[in-house]
Protein backbone atom coordinates (compact mmCIF):
# COMPACT_ATOMS: atom_id res chain seq x y z
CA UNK A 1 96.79 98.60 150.78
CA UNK A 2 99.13 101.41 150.70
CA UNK A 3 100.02 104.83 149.59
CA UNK A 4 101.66 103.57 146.55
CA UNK A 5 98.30 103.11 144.68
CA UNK A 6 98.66 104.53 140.98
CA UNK A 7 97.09 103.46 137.81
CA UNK A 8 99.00 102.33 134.94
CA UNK A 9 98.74 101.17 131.44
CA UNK A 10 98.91 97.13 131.64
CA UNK A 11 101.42 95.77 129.78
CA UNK A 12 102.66 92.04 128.98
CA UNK A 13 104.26 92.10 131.91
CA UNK A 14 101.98 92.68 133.89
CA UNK A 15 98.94 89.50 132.80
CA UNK A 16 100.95 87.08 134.64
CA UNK A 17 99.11 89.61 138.25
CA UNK A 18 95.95 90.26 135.87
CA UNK A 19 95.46 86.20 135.84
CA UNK A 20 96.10 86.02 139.41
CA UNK A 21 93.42 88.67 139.92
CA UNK A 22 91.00 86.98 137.18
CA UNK A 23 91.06 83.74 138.73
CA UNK A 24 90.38 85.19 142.68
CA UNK A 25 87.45 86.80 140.92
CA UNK A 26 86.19 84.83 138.19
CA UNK A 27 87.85 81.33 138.97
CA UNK A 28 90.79 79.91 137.84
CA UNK A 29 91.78 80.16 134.20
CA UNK A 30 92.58 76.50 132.63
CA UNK A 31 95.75 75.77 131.14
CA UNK A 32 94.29 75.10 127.54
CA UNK A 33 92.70 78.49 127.58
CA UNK A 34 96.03 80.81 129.08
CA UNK A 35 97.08 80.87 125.64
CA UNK A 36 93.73 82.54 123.63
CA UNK A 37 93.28 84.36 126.95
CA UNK A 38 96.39 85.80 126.78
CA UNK A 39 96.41 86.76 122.74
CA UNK A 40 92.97 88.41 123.67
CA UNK A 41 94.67 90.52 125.88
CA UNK A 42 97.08 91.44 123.63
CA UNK A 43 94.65 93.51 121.53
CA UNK A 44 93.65 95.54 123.99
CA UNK A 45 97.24 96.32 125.21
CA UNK A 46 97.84 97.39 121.50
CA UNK A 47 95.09 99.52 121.28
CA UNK A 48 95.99 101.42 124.54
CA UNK A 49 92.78 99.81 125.64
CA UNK A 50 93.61 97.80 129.01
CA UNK A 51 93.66 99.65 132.26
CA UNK A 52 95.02 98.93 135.47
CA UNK A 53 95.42 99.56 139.24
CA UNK A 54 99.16 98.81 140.94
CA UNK A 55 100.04 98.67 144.32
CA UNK A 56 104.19 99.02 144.16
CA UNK A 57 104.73 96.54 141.33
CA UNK A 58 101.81 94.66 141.38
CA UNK A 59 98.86 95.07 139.86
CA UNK A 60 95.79 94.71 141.97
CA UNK A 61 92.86 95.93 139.25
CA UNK A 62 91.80 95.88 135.71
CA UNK A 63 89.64 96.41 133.35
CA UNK A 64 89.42 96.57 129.39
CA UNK A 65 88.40 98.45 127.04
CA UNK A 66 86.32 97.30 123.85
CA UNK A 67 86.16 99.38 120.74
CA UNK A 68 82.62 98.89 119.82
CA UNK A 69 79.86 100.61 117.41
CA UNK A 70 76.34 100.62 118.76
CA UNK A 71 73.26 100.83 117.22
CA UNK A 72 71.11 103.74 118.36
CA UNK A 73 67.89 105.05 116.49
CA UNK A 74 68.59 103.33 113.30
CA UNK A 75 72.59 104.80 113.23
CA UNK A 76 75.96 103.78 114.63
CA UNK A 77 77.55 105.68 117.77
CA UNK A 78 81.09 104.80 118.86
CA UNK A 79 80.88 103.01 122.00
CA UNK A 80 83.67 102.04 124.86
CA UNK A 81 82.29 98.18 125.92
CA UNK A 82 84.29 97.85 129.12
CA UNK A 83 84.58 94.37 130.75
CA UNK A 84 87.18 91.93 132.59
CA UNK A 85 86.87 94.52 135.58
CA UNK A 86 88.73 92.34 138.22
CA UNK A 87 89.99 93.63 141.55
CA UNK A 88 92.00 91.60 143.90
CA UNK A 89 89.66 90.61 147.21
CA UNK A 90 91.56 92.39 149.69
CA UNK A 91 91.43 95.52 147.78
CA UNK A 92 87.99 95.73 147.53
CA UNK A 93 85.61 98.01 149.25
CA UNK A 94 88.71 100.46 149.47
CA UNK A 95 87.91 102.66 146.74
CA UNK A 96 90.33 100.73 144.27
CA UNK A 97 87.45 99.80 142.08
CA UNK A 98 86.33 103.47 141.72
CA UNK A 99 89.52 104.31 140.96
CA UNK A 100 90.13 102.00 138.17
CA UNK A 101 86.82 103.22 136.61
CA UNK A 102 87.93 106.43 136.79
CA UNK A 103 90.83 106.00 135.26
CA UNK A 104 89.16 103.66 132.52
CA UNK A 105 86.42 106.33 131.78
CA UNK A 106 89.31 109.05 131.30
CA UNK A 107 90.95 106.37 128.54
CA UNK A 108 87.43 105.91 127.19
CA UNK A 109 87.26 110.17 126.78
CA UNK A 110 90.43 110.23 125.52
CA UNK A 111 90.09 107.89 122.76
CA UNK A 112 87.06 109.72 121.46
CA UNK A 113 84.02 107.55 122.78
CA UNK A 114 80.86 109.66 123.06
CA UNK A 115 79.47 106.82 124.75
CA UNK A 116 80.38 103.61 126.91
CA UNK A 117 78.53 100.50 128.22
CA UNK A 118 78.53 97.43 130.39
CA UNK A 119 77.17 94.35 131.89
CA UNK A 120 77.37 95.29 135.97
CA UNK A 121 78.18 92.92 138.77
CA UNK A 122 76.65 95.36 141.10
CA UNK A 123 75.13 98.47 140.33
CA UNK A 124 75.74 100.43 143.07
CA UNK A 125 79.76 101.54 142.16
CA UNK A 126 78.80 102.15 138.01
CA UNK A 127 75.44 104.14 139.03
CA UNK A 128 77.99 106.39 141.25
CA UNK A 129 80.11 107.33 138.24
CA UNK A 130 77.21 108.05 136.28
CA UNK A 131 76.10 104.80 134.63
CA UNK A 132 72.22 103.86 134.66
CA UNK A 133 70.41 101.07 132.82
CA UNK A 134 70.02 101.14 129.15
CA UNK A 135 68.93 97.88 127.79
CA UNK A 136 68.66 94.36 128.21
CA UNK A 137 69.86 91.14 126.68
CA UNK A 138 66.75 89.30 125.92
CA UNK A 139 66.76 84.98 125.73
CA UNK A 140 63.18 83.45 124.84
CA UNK A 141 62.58 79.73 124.56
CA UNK A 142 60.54 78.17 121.64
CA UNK A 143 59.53 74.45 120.76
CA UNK A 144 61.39 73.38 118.26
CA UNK A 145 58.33 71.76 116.65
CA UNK A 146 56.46 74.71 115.93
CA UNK A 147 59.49 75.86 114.79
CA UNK A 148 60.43 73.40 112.08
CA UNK A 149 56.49 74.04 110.90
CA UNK A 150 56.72 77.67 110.08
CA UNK A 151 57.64 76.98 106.53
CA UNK A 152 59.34 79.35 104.14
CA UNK A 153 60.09 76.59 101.64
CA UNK A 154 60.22 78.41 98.87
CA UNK A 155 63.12 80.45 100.29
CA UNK A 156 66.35 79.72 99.31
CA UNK A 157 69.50 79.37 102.19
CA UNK A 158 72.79 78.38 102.08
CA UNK A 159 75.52 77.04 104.31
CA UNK A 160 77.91 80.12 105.39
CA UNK A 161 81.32 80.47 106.03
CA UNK A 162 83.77 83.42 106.51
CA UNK A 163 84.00 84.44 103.71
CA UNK A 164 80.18 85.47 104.28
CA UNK A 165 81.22 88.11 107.06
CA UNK A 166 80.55 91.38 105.17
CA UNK A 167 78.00 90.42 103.87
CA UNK A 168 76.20 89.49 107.30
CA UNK A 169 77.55 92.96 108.14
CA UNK A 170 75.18 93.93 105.49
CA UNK A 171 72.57 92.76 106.12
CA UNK A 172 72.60 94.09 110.06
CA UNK A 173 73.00 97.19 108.60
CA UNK A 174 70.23 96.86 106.21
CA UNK A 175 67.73 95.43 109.14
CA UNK A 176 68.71 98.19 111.80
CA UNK A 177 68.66 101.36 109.97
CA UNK A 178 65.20 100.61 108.63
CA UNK A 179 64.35 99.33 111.83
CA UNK A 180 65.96 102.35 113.72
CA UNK A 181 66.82 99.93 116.42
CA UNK A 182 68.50 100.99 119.85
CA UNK A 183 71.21 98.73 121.06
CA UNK A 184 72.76 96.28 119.24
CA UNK A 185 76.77 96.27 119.09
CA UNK A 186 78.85 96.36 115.85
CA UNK A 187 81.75 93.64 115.25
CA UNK A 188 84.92 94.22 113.47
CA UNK A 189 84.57 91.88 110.14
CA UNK A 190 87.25 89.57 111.34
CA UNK A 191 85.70 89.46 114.13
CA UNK A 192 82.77 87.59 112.48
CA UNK A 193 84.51 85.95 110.01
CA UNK A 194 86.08 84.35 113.55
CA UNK A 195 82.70 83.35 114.40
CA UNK A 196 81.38 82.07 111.47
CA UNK A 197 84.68 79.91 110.75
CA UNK A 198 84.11 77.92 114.87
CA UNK A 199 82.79 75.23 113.71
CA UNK A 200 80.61 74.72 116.37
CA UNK A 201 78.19 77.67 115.00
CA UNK A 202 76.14 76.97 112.43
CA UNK A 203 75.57 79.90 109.84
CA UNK A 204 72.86 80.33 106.65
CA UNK A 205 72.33 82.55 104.60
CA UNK A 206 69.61 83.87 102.56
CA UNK A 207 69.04 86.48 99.76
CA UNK A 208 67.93 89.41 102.35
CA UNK A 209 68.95 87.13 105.90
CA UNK A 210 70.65 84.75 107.94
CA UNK A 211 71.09 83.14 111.07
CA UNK A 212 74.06 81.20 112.97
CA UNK A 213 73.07 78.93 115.39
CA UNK A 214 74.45 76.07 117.80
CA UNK A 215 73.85 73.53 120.41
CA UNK A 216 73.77 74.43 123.90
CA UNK A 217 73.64 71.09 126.39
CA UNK A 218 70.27 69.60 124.60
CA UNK A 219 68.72 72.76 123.30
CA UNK A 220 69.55 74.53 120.02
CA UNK A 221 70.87 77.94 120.55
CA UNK A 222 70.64 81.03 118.25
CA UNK A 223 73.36 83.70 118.71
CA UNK A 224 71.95 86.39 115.81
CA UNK A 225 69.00 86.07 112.80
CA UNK A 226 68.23 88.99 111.07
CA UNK A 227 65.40 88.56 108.15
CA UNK A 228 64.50 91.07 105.04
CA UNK A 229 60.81 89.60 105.01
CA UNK A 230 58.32 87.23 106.37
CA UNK A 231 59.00 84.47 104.00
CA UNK A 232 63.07 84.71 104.74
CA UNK A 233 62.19 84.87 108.43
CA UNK A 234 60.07 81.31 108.15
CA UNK A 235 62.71 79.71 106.38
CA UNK A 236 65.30 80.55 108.50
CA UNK A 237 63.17 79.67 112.02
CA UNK A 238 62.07 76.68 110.45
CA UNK A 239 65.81 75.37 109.24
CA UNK A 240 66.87 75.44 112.98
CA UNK A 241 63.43 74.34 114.09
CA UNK A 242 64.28 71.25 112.10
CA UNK A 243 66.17 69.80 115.00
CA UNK A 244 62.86 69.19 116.40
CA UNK A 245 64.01 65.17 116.33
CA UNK A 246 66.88 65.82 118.88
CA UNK A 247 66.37 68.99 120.13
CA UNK A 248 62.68 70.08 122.43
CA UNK A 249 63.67 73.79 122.41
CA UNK A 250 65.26 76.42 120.64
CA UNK A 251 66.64 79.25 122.98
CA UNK A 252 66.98 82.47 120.88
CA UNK A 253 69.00 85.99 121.54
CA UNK A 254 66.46 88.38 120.03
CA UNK A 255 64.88 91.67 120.45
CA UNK A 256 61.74 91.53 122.80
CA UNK A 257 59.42 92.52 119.26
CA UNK A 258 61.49 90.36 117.21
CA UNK A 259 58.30 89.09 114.41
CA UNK A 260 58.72 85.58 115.16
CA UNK A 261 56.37 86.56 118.50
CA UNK A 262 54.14 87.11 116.18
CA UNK A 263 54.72 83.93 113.95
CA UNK A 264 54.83 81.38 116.01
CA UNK A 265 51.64 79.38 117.19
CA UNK A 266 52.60 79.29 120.99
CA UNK A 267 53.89 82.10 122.94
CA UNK A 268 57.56 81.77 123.94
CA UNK A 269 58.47 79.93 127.53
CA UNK A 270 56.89 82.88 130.57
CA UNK A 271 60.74 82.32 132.07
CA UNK A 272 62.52 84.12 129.42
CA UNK A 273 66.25 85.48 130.48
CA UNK A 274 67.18 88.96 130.53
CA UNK A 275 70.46 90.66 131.44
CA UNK A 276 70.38 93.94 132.22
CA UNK A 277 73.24 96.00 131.05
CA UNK A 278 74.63 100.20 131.73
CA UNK A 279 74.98 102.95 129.50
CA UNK A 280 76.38 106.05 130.10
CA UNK A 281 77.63 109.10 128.21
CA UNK A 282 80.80 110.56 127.74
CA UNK A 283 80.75 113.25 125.36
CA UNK A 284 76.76 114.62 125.17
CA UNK A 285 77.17 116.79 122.19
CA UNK A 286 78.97 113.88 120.13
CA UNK A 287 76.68 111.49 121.39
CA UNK A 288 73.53 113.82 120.89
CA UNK A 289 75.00 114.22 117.05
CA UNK A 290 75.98 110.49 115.95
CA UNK A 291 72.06 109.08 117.28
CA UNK A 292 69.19 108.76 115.30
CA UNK A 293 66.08 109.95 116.55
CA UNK A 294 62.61 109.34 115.43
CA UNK A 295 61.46 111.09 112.33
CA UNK A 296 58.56 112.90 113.77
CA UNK A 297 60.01 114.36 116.32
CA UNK A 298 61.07 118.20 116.65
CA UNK A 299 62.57 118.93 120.01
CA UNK A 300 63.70 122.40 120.73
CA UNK A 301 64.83 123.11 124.63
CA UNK A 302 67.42 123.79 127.28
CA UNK A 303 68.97 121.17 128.99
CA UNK A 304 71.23 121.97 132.54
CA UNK A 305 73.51 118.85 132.65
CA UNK A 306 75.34 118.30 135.93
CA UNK A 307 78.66 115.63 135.43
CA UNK A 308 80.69 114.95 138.52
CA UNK A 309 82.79 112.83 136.33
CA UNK A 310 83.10 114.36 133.06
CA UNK A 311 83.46 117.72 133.38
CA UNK A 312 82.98 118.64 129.50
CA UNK A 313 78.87 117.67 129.77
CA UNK A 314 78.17 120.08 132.42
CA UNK A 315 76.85 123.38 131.96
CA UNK A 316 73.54 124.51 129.95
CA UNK A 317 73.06 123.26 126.58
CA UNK A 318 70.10 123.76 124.09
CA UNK A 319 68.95 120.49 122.36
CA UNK A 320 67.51 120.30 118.95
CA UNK A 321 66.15 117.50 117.45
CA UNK A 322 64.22 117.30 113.58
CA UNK A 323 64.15 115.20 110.59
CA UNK A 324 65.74 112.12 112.40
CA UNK A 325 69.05 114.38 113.63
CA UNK A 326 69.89 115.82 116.74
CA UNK A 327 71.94 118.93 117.90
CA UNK A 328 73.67 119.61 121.56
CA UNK A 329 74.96 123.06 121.68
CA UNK A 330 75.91 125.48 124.68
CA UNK A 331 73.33 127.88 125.61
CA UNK A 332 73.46 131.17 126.90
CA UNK A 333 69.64 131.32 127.61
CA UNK A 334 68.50 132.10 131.07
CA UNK A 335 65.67 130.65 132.96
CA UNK A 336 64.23 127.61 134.24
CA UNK A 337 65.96 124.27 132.20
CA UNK A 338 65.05 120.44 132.33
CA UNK A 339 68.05 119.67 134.62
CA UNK A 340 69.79 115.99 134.75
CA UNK A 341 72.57 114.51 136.22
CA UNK A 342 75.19 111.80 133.89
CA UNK A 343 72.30 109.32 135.27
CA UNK A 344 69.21 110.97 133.92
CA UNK A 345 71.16 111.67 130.44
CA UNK A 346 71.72 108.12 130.16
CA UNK A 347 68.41 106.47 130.65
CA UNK A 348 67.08 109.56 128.18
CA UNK A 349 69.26 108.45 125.65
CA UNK A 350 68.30 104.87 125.85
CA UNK A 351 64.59 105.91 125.47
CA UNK A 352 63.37 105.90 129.58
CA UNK A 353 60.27 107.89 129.58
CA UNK A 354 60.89 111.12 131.33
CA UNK A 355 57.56 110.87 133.59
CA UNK A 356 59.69 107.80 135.18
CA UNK A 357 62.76 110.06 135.39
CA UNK A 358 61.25 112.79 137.28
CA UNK A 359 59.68 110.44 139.53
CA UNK A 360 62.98 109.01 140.61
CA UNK A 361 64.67 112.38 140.73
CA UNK A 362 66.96 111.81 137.76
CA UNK A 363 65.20 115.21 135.99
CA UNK A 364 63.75 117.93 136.92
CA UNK A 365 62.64 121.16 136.50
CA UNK A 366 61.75 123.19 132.86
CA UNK A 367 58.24 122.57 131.54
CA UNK A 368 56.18 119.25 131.35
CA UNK A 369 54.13 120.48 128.20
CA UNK A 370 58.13 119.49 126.74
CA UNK A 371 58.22 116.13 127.66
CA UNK A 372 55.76 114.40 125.13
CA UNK A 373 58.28 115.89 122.26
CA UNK A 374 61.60 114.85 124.25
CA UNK A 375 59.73 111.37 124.68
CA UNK A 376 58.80 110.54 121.12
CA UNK A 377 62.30 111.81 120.11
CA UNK A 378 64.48 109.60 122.00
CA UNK A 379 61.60 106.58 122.14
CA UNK A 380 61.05 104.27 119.62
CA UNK A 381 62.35 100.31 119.54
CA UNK A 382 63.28 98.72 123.48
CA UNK A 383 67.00 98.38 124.10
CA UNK A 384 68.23 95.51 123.00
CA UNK A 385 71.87 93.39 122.64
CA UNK A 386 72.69 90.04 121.57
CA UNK A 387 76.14 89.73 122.75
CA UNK A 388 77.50 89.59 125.99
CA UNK A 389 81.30 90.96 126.64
C-alpha cells in the first residue's frame, strides 16, 4: 500500500482491475457471464453510481451504488442499496475499506438519498460508519401438498409475461400502502419486465394478485406473491403447491406475518433462513418526512443526534409525528433531549423498540414517559425484504 491512495469514479477502464478484485473476493467470474457482468456495470458507471479505491493506476476497491425505493410505513423513501463492495486481499485491514465507504456514503448524500442499506459481510466496519440492523430477509419452507390443497378454485389466474410489469407494480403498491409495510425495495419497471420475461420464473396473475415462482435444485421456489384477499391468496399458494407430484417443498421469500402462516394446516419448516441486512440514514429530516408512521401516533419531542459521518444530522432537532406524517426540524429548545448516535437513529427508524436501545447504549437521556409514543410511531409491521443485491 502506498501514499498514492485516492478514490475515484470507476470507469470502463477500470472493470478489467474491478474483475480482478471480484474474483480474489467472490471467486472467479466465468467467461459466459463477463459479458452481462460487465453491461451491469455499465449502469452504474452511467448513473455516477460506482465507486472506487486506486492505488497509482490500479484500482484496489469498489463498491456500487443501487438506486432503490423502499417501503417504509406504508410509503416509498429513496434508498442507496450498496453492494459488490470488493477490496483486494492485501489491502484489507488497512483502512481501504473504510475509505471506500466513505467515499460511497458521500456519493450516496450527494445524489439525494435520505437513506441507504445493505447486506453486510461483517458488521463490525458498516456499524462504525453508522449502519445498524434494520430488517431481515425471511425464507420459510412449506409442503407442497398442503399447499396444492388450499383451494381458491374459484379464483381466476393467468400466465404473465412482461408486458404484466406495471401492473405487478400495482399491485405492490396496492398491498404495501394498506399494509403500511417496512422494508420491501422498489424495482424500476424494466427491471421486472426483465424478470418476468427469464423464462425460468414462472409468473400469474390474478384480478387483485400474483406470484412468480421457480425451481430451485428439487424444491419450488417463490421470489414475490402479493394477494388482495384470502380467496386470491389460496389460489395462488395452491397453483405452485400443485407441483406437489415432483416437488416435496415449496421455499417462499415472504414477510414473517405473511397470512399463509395462518392458512396453512402445518406450521412452516422450524429451520427457516433469515439474512440480516443494515440500514442507515443519511439525511434525517428527508428521511423523517418521506416515512409513514402509524396513524395513531402523535409524537412531539427533542431529539440530540450525534453523526461522525454525516455532519448535516447532528445537532438538536424537534420531531413531530401525527396523522401518519412525520416532521424533523432544528430546535432551539434547551434542556435534557433523547440523544442518539447514526446507530440508534437507524434501528428507530426500522421500528427497534427504544427500551432495547437504551439498554445497549444507542439512546439515552430525555424522558421515558416519551418512549411508548416514539414506539408506536415508528412500530408497526417487522422489517422485511425479498430481494437480495
Amino acid at each position: 500500500m502506498t501514499d498514492a491512495l485516492r478514490l475515484v469514479d470507476i470507469t470502463a477502464e477500470h472493470l478489467d482491475d474491478v474483475i480482478r478484485v471480484r474474483s480474489r473476493s467472490f471467486g472467479p467470474l466465468g467467461v459466459s457471464n463477463r459479458e452481462e457482468w460487465i453491461k451491469d456495470a455499465q449502469e452504474f458507471i452511467d448513473g455516477n453510481r460506482y465507486v472506487g479505491v486506486a492505488d497509482g493506476d490500479e484500482v484496489v476497491a469498489a463498491g456500487r451504488i443501487w438506486d432503490f425505493r423502499q417501503w417504509w410505513g406504508g410509503r416509498q423513501v429513496p434508498m442507496a442499496g450498496i453492494a459488490s463492495v470488493v477490496v483486494s486481499p492485501e489491502y484489507r485491514g488497512r483502512g481501504v475499506g473504510s475509505m471506500l465507504m466513505r467515499g460511497v456514503l458521500a456519493r450516496s448524500v450527494e445524489q439525494g438519498f435520505p437513506l441507504t442499506a445493505l447486506y453486510p459481510a461483517t458488521t463490525v466496519i458498516y456499524r462504525h460508519l453508522g449502519y445498524e440492523f434494520g430488517g431481515g430477509r425471511y425464507r420459510f419452507s412449506f409442503p407442497a401438498a398442503d399447499l396444492r390443497s388450499l383451494g381458491g378454485k374459484d379464483v381466476s389466474i393467468r400466465r404473465a409475461g412482461p408486458a404484466d410489469a406495471g401492473r405487478f407494480l400495482e399491485l405492490v403498491a396496492e398491498s404495501h400502502a394498506a399494509g403500511r409495510v417496512n422494508g420491501p425495495l422498489v424495482w424500476a419497471e424494466s427491471k421486472v419486465a426483465e424478470w418476468l420475461e427469464d423464462e425460468d420464473n414462472f409468473g400469474y396473475l390474478a384480478d387483485d394478485g400474483f406470484v412468480v415462482y421457480n425451481w430451485h435444485d428439487s424444491d419450488l421456489r417463490i421470489d414475490e406473491i402479493v394477494a388482495g384477499s384470502e380467496a386470491t391468496a389460496r389460489a395462488l399458494w395452491a397453483t405452485v403447491g400443485s407441483g406437489s407430484s415432483i416437488a416435496t417443498n415449496v421455499q417462499a421469500y415472504i414477510a414473517p406475518n405473511d397470512p399463509v402462516h395462518l392458512l396453512v394446516n402445518h406450521e412452516a419448516d422450524k429451520h427457516a433462513q433469515l439474512q440480516r441486512w443494515m440500514l442507515r440514514v443519511l439525511d434525517a429530516p428527508a428521511a423523517i418526512a418521506a416515512r409513514g408512521f402509524a396513524l395513531g401516533a402523535s409524537v412531539e419531542v427533542d431529539l440530540e443526534l450525534e453523526d461522525m459521518e454525516v455532519s448535516g444530522n447532528t445537532g438538536r432537532w424537534h420531531l413531530s409525528v401525527a396523522d401518519g406524517s412525520g416532521s424533523l426540524t432544528l430546535s432551539p429548545g434547551a434542556g435534557d433531549t433523547l440523544r442518539l448516535g447514526s446507530r440508534g437513529l437507524a434501528a428507530l427508524y426500522a421500528g427497534t423498540p427504544l427500551a432495547a436501545l437504551r439498554r445497549s447504549g444507542l439512546a439515552s437521556g430525555g424522558s421515558t414517559t416519551a418512549d411508548g409514543p416514539i414506539d408506536t410511531a415508528f412500530g408497526g409491521a417487522t422489517s422485511y425484504m425479498l430481494d437480495f443485491f
